[in-house]
Protein backbone atom coordinates (compact mmCIF):
# COMPACT_ATOMS: atom_id res chain seq x y z
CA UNK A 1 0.00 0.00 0.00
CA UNK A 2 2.28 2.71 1.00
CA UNK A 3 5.06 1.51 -1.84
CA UNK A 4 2.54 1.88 -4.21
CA UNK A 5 1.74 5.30 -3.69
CA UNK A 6 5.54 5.96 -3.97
CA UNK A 7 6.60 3.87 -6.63
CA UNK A 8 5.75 6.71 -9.82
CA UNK A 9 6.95 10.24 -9.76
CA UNK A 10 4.21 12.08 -9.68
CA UNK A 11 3.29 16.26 -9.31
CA UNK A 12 1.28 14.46 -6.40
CA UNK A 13 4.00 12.48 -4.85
CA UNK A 14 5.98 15.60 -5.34
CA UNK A 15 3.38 18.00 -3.79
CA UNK A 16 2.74 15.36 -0.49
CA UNK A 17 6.00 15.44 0.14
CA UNK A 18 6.81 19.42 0.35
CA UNK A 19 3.25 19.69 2.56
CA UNK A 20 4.95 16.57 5.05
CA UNK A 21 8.42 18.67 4.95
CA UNK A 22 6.70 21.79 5.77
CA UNK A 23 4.24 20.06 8.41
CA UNK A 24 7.13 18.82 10.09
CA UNK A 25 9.11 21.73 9.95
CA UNK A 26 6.50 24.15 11.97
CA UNK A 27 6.13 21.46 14.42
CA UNK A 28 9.63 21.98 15.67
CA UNK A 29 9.92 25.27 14.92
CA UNK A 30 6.21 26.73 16.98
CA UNK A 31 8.12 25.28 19.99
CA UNK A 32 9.54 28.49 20.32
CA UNK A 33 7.58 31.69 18.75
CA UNK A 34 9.80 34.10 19.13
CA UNK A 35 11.22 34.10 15.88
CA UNK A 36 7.57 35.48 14.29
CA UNK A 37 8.52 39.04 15.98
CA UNK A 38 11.70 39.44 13.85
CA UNK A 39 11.46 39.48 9.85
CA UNK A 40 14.77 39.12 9.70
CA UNK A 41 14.29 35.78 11.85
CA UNK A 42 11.01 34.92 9.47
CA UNK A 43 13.53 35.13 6.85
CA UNK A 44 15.98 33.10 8.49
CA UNK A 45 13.02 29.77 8.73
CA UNK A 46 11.68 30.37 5.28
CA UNK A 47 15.47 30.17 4.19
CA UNK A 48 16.28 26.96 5.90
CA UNK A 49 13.04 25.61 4.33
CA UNK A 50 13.98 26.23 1.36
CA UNK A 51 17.45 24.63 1.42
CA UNK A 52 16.08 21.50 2.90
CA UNK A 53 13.53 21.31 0.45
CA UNK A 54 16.47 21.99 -2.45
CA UNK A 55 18.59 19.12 -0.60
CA UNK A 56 15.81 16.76 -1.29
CA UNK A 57 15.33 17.69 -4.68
CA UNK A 58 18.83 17.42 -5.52
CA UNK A 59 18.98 14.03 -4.14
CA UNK A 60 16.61 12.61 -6.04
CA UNK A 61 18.03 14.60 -9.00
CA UNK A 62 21.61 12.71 -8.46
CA UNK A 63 20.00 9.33 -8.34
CA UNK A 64 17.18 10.11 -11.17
CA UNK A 65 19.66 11.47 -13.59
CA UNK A 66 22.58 9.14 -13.22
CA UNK A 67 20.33 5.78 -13.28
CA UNK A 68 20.51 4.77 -9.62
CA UNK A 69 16.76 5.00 -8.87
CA UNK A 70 13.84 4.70 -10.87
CA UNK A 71 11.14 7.25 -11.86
CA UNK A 72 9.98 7.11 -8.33
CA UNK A 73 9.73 8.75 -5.84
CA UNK A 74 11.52 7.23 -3.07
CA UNK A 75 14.57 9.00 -2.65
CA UNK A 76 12.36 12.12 -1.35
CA UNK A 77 10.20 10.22 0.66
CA UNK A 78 13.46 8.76 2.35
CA UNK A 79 15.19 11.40 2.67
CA UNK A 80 12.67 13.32 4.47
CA UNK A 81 11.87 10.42 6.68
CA UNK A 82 15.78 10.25 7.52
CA UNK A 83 15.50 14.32 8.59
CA UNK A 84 12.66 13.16 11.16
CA UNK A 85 15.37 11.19 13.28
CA UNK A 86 17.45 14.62 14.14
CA UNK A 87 14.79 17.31 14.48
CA UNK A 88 17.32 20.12 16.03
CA UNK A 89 19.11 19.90 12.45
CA UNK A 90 16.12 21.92 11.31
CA UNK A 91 17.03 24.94 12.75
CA UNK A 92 20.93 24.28 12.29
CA UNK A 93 21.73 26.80 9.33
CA UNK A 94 25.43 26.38 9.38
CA UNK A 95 25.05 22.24 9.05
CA UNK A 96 22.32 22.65 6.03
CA UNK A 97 24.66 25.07 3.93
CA UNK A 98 27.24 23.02 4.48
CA UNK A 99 25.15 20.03 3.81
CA UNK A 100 23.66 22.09 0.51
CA UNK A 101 27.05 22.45 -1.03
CA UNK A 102 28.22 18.90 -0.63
CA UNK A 103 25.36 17.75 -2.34
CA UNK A 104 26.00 20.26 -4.78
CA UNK A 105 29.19 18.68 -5.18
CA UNK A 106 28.03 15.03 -5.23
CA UNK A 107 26.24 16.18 -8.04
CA UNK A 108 28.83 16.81 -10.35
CA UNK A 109 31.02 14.14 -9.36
CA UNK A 110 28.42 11.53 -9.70
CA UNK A 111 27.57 12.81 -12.98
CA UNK A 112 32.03 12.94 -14.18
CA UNK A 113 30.76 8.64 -14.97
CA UNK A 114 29.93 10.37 -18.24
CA UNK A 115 33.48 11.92 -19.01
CA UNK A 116 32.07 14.93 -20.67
CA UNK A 117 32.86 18.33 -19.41
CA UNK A 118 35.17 16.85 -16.90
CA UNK A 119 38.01 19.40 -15.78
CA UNK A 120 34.46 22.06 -15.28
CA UNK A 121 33.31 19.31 -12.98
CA UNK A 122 35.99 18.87 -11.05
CA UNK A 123 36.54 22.45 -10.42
CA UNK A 124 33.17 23.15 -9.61
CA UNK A 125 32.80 20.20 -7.14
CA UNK A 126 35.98 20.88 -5.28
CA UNK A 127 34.63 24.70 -5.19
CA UNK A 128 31.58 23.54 -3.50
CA UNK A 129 33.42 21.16 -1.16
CA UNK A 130 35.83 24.39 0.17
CA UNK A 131 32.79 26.40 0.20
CA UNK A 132 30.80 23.91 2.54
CA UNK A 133 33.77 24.00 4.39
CA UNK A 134 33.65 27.48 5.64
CA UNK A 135 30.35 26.41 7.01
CA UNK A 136 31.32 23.59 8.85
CA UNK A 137 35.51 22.56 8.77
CA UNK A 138 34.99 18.87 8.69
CA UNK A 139 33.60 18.38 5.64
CA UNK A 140 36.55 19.40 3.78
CA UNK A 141 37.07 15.67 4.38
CA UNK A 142 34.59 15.31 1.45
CA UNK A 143 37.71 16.25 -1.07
CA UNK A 144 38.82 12.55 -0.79
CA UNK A 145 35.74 11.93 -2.66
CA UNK A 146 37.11 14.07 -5.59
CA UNK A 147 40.15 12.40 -5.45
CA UNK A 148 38.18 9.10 -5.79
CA UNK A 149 36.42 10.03 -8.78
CA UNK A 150 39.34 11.25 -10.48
CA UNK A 151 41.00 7.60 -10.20
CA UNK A 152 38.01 6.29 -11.32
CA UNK A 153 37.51 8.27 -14.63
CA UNK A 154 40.17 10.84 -15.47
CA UNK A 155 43.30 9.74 -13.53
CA UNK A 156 45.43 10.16 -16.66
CA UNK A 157 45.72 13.88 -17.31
CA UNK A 158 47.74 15.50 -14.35
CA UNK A 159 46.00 18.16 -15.01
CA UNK A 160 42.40 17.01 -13.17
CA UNK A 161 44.83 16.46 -9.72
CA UNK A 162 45.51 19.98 -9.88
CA UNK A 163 41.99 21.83 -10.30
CA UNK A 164 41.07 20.82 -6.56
CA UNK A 165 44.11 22.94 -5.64
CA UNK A 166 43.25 25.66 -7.73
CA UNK A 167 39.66 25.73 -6.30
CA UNK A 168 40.98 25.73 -2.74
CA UNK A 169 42.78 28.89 -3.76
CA UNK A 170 40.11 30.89 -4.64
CA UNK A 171 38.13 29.79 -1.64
CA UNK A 172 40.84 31.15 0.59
CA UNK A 173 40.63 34.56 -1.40
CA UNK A 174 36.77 34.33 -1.05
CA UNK A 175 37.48 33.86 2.69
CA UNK A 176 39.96 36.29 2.77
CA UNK A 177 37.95 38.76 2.11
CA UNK A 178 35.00 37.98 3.98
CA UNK A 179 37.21 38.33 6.86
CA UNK A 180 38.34 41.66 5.95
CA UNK A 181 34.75 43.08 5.34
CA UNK A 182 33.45 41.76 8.37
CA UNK A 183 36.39 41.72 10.89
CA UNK A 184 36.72 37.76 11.30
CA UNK A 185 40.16 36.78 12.84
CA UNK A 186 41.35 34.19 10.78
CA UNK A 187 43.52 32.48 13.10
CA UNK A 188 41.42 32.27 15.89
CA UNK A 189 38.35 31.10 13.20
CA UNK A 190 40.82 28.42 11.45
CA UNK A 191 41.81 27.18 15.45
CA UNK A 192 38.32 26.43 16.34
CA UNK A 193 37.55 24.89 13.32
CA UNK A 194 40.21 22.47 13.33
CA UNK A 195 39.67 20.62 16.62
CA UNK A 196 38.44 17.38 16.59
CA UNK A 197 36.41 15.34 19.53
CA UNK A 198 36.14 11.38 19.43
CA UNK A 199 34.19 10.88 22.24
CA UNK A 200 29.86 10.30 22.27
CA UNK A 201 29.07 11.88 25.27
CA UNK A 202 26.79 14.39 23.84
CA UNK A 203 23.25 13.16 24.74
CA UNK A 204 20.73 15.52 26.58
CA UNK A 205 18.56 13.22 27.44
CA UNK A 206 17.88 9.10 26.44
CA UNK A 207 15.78 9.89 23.22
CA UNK A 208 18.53 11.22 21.37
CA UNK A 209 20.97 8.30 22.29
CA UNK A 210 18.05 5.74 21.01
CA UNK A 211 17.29 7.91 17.69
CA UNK A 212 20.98 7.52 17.19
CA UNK A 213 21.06 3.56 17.96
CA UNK A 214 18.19 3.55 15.82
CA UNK A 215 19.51 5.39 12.91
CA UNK A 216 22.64 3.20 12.80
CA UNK A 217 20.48 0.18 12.86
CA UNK A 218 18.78 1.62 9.73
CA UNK A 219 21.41 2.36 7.85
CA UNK A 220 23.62 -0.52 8.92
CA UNK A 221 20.70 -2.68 7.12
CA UNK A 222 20.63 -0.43 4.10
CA UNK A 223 24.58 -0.67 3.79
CA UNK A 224 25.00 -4.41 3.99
CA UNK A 225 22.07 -4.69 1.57
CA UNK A 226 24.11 -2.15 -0.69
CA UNK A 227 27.18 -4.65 -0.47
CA UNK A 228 25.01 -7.81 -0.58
CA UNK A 229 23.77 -6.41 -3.89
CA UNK A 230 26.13 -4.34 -5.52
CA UNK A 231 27.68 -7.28 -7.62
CA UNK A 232 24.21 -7.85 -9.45
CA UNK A 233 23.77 -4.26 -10.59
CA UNK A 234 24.94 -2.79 -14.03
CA UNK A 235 28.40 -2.49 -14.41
CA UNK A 236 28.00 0.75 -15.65
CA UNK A 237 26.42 1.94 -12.24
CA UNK A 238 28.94 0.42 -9.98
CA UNK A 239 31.66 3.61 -9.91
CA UNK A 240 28.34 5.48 -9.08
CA UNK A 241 27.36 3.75 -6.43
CA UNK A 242 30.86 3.34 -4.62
CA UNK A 243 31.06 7.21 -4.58
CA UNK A 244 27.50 7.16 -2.81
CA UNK A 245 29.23 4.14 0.10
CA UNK A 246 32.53 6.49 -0.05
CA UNK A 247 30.00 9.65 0.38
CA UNK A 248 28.52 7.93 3.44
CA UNK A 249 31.41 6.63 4.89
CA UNK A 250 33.04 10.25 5.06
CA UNK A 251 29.72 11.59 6.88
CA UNK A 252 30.07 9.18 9.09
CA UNK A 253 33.54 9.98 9.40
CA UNK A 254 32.69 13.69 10.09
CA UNK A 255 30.28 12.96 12.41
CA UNK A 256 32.82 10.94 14.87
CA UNK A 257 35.86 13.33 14.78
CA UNK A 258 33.82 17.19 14.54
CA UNK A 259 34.55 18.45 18.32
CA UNK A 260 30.53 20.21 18.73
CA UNK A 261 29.34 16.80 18.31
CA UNK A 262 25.62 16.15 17.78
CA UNK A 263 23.02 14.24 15.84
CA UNK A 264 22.51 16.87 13.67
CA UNK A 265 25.90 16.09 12.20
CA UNK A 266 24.57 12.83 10.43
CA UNK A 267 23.02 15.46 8.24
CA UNK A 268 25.97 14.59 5.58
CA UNK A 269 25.17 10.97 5.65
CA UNK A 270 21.06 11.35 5.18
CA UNK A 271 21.52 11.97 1.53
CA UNK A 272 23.67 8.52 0.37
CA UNK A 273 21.67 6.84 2.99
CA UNK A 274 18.41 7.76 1.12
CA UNK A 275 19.99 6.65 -2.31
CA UNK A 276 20.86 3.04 -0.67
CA UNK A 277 17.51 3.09 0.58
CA UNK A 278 16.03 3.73 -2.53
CA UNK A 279 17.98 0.89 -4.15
CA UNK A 280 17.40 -1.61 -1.59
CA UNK A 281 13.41 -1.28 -1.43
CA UNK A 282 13.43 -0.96 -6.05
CA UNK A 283 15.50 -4.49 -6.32
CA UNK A 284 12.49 -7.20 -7.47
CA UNK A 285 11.46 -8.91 -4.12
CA UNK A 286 8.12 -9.53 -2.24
CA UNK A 287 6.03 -6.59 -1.98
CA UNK A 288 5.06 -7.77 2.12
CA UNK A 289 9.17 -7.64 2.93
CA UNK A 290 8.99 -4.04 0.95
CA UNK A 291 6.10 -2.81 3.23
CA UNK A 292 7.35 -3.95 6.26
CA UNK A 293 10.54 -2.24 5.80
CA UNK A 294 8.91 0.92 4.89
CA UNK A 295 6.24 0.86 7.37
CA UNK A 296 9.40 0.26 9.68
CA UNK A 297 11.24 3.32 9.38
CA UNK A 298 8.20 5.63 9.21
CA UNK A 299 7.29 4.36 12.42
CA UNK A 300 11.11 4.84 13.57
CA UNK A 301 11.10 8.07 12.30
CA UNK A 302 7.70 9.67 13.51
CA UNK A 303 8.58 7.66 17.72
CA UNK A 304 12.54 9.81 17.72
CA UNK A 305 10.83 12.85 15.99
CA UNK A 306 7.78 13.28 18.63
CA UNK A 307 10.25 12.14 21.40
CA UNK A 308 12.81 14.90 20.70
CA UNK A 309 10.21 17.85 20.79
């Protein structure tokens, strides 16, 4: 039943999905009203909206156009049931730009399997990966990724090792400036930035500590299935789908060594996870074992959403 009404990509499917994101949204955010006396603050929510809403789309844009999902509309529906498990990251603007630009980034290197335009791809990932970066430090980590795909496709002209460098430079400029305008000490920014924190101490209360067992369940599941799987897929797809493992790997990655550790910093892993998701629940198998699944994680979702109000 619920499958079904996901399987096509519809305006519809499309449409539910935006009213269930912005649903969700006001329900964390009427906790506390005070942001409705401030325009500037009004501006502030409608602006996180609308990146979240743009991270979904490009998500299922990166799996629609490069042939890992079907013309479905899963990857949305996954993704925003993913969100549910870390409510606080709704109001985290620094996490969501960074978040924004990675995906931006995944983008283009997802779409390099193609091997046209590939030098402007590489530059403009890497850009977005160093721009991400100035809104959160540890995702710079993501430039591996880059790396990655240039072994995969292009690793013969030296040329492609050097645009990432290049990029990086005019990011610092970009910075640079920034700094000047605004009167940002660099030294004491790139300091706290850099510091790292291994422990997973963090929780406020018990809910958050379960939505994070839970969430680790989940994707654990979706991963091995990814693995379990990945041998029977088009050859074509495979490079693809190792960036999207490598992708969530590094969120995960970011998530254990970032010092101001919280949930919210599984943000980075939400969109890969929702690909794998959306692979795992289109292979051919019985359509009870596809319901339960997905009747499974909305229920997951919805208990460490309401729980974390």
């Amino acid at each position: 039943m619920i499958t079904s009404v996901f399987r096509k990509s519809t305006p519809l499917n499309f449409s539910l999905v935006v009213i269930l994101m912005l649903i969700f949204f006001l329900l964390f955010q009427i906790q506390d009203l005070s942001w409705t006396n401030s325009f500037l603050l009004l501006l502030k929510k409608g602006g996180l909206l609308c990146l979240l809403l743009a991270s979904i789309f490009i998500t299922d844009f990166v799996a629609k156009k490069n042939g890992l999902s079907k013309d479905s509309t899963y990857t949305i529906f996954f993704y925003f049931l993913l969100l549910l498990f870390f409510p606080s990251v709704l109001d985290n603007l620094s996490l969501i730009l960074s978040n924004f630009f990675i995906l931006l980034a995944l983008r283009r290197l997802i779409s390099l399997q193609s091997l046209k335009a590939s030098k402007e791809k590489i530059f403009d990932a890497s850009l977005w990966i160093f721009l991400a970066t100035l809104f959160h430090f540890w995702s710079i980590i993501f430039i591996v990724l880059v790396f990655i795909s240039i072994i995969f496709h292009v690793s013969r002209d030296y040329r492609n090792w050097i645009l990432p460098f290049i990029a990086f430079f005019i990011t610092s400029i970009i910075f640079l400036v920034y700094s000047t305008v605004f009167n940002v000490n660099v030294v004491e920014y790139i300091s706290k930035s850099v510091t790292t924190n291994f422990s997973i101490d963090y929780f406020t209360s018990n809910y958050q500590n379960a939505a994070l067992s839970i969430y680790a369940t989940i994707a654990l599941f979706f991963l091995v299935s990814m693995f379990a799987t990945l041998s029977g897929r088009p050859q074509l797809l495979h490079t693809s789908f190792k960036k999207i493992i490598a992708s969530f790997f590094i969120g995960v990655l970011i998530f254990l060594i970032s010092s101001n550790k919280s949930n919210d910093l599984l943000i980075f892993t939400v969109a890969p996870l929702a690909i794998m998701a959306t692979s795992y629940i289109e292979i051919p198998q019985l359509k009870l074992k596809q319901e339960m699944v997905l009747s499974v994680l909305i229920i997951c979702s919805l208990f460490t959403f309401f729980s974390q109000l």
